[in-house]
C-alpha atoms as a PDB file:
ATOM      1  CA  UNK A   1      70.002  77.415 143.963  1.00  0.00           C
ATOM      2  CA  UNK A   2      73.984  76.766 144.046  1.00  0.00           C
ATOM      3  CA  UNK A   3      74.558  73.130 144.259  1.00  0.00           C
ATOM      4  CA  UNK A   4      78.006  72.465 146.801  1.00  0.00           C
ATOM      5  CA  UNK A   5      80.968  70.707 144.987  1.00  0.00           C
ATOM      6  CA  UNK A   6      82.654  67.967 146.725  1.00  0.00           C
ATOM      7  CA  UNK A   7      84.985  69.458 149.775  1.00  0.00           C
ATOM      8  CA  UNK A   8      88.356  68.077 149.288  1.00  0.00           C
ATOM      9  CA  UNK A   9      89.901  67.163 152.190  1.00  0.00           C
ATOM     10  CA  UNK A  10      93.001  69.018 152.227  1.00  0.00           C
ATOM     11  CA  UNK A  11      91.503  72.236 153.462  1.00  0.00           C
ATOM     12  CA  UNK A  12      89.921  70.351 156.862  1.00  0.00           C
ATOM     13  CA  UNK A  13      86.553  72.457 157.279  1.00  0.00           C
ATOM     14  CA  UNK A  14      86.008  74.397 154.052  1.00  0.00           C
ATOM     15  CA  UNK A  15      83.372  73.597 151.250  1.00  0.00           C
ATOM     16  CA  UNK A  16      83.925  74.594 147.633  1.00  0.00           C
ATOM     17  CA  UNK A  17      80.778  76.220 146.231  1.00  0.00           C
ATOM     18  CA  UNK A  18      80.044  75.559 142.489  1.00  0.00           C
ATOM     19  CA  UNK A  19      80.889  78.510 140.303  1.00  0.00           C
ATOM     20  CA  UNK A  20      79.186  76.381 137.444  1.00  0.00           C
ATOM     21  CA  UNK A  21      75.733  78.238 137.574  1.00  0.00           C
ATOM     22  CA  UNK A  22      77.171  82.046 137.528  1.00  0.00           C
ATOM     23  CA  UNK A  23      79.511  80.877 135.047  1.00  0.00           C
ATOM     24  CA  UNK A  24      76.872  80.058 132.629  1.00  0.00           C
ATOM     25  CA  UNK A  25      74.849  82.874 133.226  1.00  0.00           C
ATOM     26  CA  UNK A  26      78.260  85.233 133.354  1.00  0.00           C
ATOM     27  CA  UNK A  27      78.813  83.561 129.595  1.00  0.00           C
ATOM     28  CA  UNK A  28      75.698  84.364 128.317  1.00  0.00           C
ATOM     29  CA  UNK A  29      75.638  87.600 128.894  1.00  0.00           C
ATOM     30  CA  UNK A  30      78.784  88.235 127.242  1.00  0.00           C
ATOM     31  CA  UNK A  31      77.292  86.674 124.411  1.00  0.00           C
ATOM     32  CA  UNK A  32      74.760  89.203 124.815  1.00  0.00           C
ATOM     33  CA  UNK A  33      77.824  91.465 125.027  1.00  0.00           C
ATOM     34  CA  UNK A  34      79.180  90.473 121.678  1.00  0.00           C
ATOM     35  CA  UNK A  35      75.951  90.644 120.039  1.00  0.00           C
ATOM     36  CA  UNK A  36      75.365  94.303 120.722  1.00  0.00           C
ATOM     37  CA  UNK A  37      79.201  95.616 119.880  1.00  0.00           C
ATOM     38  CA  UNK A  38      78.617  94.289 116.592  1.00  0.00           C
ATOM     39  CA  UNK A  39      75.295  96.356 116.505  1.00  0.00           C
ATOM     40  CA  UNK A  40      76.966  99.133 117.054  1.00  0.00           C
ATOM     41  CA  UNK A  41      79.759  98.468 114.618  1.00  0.00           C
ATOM     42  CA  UNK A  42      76.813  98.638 112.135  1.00  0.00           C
ATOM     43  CA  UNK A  43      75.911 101.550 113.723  1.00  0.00           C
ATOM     44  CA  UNK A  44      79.378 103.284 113.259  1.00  0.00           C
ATOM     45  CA  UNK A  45      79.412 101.926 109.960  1.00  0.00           C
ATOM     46  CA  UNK A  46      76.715 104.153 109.248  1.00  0.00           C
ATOM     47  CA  UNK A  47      77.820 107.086 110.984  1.00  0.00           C
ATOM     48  CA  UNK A  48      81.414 106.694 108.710  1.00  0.00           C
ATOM     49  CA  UNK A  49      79.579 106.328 105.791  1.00  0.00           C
ATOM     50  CA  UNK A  50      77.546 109.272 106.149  1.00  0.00           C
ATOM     51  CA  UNK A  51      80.595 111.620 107.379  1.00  0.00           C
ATOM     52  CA  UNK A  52      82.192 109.943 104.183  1.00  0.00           C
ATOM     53  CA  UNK A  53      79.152 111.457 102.223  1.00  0.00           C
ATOM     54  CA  UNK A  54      78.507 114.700 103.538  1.00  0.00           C
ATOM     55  CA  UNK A  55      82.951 115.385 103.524  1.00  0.00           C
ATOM     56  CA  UNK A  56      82.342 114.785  99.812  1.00  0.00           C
ATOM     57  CA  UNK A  57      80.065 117.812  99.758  1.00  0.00           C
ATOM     58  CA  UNK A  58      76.683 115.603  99.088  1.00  0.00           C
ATOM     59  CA  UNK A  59      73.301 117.452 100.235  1.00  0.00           C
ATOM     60  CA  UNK A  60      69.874 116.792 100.472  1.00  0.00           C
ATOM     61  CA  UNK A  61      66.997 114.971 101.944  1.00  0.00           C
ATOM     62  CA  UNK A  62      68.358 111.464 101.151  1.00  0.00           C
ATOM     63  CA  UNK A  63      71.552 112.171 103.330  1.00  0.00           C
ATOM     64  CA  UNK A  64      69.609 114.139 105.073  1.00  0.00           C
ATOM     65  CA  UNK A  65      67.694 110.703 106.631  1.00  0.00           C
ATOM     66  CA  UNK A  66      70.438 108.647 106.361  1.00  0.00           C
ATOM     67  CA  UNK A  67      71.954 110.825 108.488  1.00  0.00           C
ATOM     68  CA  UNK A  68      69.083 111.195 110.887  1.00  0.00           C
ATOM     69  CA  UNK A  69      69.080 107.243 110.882  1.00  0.00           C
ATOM     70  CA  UNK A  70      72.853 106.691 111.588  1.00  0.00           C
ATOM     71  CA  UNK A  71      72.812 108.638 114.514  1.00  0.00           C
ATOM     72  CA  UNK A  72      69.129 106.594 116.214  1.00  0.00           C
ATOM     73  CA  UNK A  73      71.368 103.530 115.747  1.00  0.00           C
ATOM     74  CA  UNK A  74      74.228 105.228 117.530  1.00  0.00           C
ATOM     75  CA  UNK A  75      72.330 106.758 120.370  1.00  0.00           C
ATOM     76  CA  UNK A  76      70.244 102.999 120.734  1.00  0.00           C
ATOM     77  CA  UNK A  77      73.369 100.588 120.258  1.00  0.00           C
ATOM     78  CA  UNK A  78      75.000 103.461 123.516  1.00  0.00           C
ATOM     79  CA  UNK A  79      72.321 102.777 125.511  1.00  0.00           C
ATOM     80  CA  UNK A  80      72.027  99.201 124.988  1.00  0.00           C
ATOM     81  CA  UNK A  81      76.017  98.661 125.325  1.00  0.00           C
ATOM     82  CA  UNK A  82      75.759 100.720 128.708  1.00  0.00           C
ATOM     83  CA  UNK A  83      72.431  98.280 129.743  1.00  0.00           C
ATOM     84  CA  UNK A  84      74.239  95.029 129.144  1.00  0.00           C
ATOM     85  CA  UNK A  85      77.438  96.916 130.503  1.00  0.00           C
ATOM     86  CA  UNK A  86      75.728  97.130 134.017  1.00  0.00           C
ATOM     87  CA  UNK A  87      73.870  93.428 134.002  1.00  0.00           C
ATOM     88  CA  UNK A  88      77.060  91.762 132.611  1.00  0.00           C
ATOM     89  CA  UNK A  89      79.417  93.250 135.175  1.00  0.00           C
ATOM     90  CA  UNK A  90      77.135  92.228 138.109  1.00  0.00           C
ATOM     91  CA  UNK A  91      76.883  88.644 137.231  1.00  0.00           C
ATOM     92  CA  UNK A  92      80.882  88.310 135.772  1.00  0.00           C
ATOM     93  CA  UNK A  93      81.753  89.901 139.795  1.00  0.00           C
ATOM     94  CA  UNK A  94      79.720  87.537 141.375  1.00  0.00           C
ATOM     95  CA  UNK A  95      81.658  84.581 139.459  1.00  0.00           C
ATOM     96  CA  UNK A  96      85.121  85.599 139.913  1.00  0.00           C
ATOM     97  CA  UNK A  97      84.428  86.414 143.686  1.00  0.00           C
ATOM     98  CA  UNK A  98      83.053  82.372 143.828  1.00  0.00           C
ATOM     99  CA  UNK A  99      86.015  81.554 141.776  1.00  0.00           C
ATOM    100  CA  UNK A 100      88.605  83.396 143.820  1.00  0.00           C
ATOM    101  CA  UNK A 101      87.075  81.719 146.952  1.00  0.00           C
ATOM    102  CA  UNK A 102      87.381  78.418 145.828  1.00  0.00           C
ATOM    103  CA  UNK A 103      90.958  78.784 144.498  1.00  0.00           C
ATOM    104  CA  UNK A 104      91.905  79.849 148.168  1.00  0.00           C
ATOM    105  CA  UNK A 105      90.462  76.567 149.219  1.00  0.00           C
ATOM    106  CA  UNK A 106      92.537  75.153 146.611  1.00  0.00           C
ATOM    107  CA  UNK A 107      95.998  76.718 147.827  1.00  0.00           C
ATOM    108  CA  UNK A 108      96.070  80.105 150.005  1.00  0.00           C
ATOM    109  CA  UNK A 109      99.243  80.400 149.278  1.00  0.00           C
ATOM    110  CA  UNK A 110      99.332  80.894 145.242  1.00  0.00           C
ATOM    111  CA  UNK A 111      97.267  84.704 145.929  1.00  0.00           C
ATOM    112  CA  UNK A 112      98.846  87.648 145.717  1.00  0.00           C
ATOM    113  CA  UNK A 113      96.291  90.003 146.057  1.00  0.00           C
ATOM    114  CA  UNK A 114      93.730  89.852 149.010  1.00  0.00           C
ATOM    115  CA  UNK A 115      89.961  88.875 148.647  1.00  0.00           C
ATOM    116  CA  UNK A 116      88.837  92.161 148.315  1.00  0.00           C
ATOM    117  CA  UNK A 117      90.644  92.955 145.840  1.00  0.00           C
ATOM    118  CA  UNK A 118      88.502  91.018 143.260  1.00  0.00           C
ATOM    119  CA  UNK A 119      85.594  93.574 143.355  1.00  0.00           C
ATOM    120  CA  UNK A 120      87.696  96.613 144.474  1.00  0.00           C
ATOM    121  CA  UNK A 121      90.649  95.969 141.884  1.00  0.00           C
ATOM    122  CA  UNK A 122      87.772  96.728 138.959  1.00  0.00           C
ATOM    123  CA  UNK A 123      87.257 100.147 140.520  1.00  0.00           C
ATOM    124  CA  UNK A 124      90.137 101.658 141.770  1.00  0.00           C
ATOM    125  CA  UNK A 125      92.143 103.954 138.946  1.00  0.00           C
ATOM    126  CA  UNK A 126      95.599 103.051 137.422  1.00  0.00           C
ATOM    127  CA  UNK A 127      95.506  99.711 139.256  1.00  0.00           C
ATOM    128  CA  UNK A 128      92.162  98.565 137.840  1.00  0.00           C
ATOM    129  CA  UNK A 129      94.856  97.870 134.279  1.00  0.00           C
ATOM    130  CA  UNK A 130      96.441  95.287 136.054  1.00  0.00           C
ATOM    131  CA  UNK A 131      95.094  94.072 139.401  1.00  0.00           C
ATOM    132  CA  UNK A 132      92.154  91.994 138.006  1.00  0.00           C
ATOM    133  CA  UNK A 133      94.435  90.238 135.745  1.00  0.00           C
ATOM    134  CA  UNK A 134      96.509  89.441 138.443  1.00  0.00           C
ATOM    135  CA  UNK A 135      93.305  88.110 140.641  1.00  0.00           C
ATOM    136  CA  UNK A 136      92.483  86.117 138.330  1.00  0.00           C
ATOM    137  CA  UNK A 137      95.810  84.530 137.253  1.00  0.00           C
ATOM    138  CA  UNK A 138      96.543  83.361 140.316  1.00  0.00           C
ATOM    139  CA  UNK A 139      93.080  81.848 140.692  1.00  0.00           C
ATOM    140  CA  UNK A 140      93.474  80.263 137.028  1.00  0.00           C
ATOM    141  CA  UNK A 141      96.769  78.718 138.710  1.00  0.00           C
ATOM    142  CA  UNK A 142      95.314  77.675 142.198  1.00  0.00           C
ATOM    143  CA  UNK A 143      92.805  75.808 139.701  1.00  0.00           C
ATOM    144  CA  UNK A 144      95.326  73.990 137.431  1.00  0.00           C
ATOM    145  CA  UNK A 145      94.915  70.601 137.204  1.00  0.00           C
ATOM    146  CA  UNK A 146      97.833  68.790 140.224  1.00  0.00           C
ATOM    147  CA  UNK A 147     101.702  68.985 138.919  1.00  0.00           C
ATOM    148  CA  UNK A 148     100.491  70.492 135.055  1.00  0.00           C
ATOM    149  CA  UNK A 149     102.067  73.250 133.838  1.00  0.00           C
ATOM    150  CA  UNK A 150      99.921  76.665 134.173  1.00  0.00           C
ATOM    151  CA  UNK A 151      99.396  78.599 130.829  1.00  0.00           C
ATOM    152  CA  UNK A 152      98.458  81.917 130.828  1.00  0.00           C
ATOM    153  CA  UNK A 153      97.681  82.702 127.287  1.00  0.00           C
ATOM    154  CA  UNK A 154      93.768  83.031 127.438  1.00  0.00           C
ATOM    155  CA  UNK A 155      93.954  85.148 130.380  1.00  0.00           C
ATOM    156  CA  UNK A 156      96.777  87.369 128.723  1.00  0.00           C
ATOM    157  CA  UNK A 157      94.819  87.488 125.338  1.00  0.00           C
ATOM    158  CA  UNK A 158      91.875  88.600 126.907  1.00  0.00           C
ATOM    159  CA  UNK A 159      93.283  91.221 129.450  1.00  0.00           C
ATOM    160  CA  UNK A 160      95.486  92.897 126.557  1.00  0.00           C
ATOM    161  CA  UNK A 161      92.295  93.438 123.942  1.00  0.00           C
ATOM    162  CA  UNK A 162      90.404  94.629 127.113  1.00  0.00           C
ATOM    163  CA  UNK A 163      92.905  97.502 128.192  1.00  0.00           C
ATOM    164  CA  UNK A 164      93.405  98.375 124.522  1.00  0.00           C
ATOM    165  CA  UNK A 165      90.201  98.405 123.888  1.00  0.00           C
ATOM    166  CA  UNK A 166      89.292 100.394 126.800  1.00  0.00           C
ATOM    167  CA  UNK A 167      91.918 103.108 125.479  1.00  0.00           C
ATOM    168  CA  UNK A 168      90.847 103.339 122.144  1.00  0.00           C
ATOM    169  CA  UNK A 169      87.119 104.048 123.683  1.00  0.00           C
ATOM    170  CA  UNK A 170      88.106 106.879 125.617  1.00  0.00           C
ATOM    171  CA  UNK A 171      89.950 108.297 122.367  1.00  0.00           C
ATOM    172  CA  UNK A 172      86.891 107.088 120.215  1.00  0.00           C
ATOM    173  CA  UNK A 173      84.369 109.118 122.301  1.00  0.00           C
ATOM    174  CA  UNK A 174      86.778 112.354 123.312  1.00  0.00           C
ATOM    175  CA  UNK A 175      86.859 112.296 118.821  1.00  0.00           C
ATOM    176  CA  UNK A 176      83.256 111.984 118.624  1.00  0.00           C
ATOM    177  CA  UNK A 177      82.211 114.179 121.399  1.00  0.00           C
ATOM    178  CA  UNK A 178      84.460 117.214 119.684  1.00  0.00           C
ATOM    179  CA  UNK A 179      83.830 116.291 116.063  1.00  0.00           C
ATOM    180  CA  UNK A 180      82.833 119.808 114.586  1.00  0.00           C
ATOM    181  CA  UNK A 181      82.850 118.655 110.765  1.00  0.00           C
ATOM    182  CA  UNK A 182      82.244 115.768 108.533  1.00  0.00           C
ATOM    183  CA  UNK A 183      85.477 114.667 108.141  1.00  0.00           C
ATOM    184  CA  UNK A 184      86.069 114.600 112.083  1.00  0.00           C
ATOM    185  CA  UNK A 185      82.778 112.578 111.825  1.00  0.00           C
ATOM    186  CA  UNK A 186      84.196 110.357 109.850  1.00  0.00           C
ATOM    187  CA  UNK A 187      87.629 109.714 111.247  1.00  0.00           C
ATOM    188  CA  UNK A 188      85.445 109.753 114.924  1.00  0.00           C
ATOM    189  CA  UNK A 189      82.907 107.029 113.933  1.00  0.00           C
ATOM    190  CA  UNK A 190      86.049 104.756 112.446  1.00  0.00           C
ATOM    191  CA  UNK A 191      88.095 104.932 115.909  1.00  0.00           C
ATOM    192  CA  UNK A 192      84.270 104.111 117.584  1.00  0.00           C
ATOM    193  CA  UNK A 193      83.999 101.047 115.246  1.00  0.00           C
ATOM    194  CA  UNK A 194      87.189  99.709 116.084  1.00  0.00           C
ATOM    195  CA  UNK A 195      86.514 100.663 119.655  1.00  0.00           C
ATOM    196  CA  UNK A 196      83.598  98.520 119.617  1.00  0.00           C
ATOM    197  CA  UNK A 197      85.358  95.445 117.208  1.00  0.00           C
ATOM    198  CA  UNK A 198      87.347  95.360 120.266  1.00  0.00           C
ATOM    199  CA  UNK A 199      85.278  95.632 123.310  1.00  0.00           C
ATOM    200  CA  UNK A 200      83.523  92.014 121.089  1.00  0.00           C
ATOM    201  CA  UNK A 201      86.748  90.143 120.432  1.00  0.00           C
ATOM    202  CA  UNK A 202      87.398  91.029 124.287  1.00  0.00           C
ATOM    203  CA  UNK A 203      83.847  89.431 125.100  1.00  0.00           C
ATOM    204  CA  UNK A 204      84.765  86.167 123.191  1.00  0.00           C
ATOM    205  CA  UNK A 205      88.366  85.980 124.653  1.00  0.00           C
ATOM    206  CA  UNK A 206      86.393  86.296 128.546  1.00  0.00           C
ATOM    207  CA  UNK A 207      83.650  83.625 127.396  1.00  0.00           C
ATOM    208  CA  UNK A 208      86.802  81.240 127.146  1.00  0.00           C
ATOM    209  CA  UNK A 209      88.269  82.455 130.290  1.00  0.00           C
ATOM    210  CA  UNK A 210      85.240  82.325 132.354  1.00  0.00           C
ATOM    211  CA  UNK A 211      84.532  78.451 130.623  1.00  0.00           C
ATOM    212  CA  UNK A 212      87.738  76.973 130.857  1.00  0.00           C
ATOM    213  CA  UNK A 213      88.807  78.567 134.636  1.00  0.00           C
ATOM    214  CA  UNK A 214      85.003  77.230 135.758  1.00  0.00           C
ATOM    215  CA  UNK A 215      85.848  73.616 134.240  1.00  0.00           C
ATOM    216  CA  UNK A 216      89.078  73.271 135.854  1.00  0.00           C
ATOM    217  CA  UNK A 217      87.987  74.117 139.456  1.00  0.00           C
ATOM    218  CA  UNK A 218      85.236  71.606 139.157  1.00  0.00           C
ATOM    219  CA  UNK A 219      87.398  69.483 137.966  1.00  0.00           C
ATOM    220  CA  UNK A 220      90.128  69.697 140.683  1.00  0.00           C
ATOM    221  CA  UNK A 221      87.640  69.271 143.258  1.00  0.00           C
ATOM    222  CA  UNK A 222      85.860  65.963 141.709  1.00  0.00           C
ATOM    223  CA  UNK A 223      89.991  64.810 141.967  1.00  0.00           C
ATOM    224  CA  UNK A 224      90.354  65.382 145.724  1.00  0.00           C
ATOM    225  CA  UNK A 225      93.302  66.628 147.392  1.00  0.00           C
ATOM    226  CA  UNK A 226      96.997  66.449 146.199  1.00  0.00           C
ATOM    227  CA  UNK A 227      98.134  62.619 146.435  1.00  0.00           C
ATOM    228  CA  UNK A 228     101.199  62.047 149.088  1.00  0.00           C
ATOM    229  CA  UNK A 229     104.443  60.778 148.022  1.00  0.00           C
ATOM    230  CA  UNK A 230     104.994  57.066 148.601  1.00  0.00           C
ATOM    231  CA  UNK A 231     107.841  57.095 150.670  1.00  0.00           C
ATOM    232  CA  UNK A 232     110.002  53.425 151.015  1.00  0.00           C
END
């Protein structure tokens, strides 16, 4: 059950809800996350080393099962990235939509985008590269701490290893999917591993964001509203 934060009484009416709970659970599955991209880097590992093996002309039933072997791993670590994909992604919406509401109770005025925008942003082409950094920015600076200065470099570091990532997947699989020798194996299951090296660093770099942005709105709501100037 979601525990209330304190309402702060600048925003006469409106109740913060504590994103504390889905952040936890949004930062352990991205754990999870990280845990199987670096299965599957084993698992492209594999695949490189036997397209490495089988460019080199080697034959047999020893490559044979290796070969058989690398490609289980491949096929389980896709369906087990896809899995965790789908769970993480539920969970990780749910927190930024609490997050985003709170940091309108905060200050309605720092948002650029509107509410709806924090699901819809994910899934609409060409803007989905830069609308949900931009949601969340301007939640991150809603959150900041009264009169400190707002830096962006988590949120940047994470969003730029995200879209590159998410580029060099698309290339990774279009390789794989039209790999007709062992060479194009090879040079395929390379592009996948640093597809996937990417898609973990991401994970990490959104376990800080999701941490540090959930810690600063409970903080800023245990310090109550902005204090007024003294005037005299």
């Amino acid at each position: 059950m979601t525990s209330p934060m304190p309402a702060p009484s600048f925003v006469p009416g409106a109740a913060l809800r504590s994103p504390e709970g889905l952040g936890r659970a949004a930062a352990a599955l991205l754990g999870v996350t990280v845990a199987v991209d670096l299965f599957a880097v084993y698992a492209d590992m594999l695949e490189m080393n036997v397209g490495a093996d089988l460019a080199d002309g080697a034959t047999g039933s020893a490559v044979a099962g290796r070969a058989g072997h690398a490609d289980t791993l491949y096929g389980v670590a896709g369906v087990a990235q896809a899995l965790v994909l789908v769970a993480t992604a539920v969970v990780y919406l749910c927190w930024l939509w609490r997050v985003r509401v709170n940091a309108e109770v905060f200050d309605r005025s720092a948002h650029r985008m509107r509410r709806g925008w924090t699901i819809g942003g994910w899934f609409c082409p060409v803007v989905n590269l830069w609308f949900p950094r931009r949601i969340v920015v301007d939640a991150w600076d809603a959150s900041a701490p009264w009169g400190a200065r707002v830096r962006h470099a988590p949120v940047n570091a994470w969003w730029t290893v995200w879209v590159i990532g998410l580029f060099v997947g698309r290339l990774a699989y279009t390789r794989y999917d039209n790999a007709d020798t062992p060479s194009e194996l090879r040079g395929a299951a390379g592009l996948m591993l640093f597809s996937d090296a990417l898609d973990a660093v991401a994970a990490i770099l959104a376990v800080l964001v999701v941490v540090h942005l959930t810690r600063m709105q409970r903080h800023k709501a245990l310090a109550g509203p902005l204090p007024s100037p003294v005037v005299g």
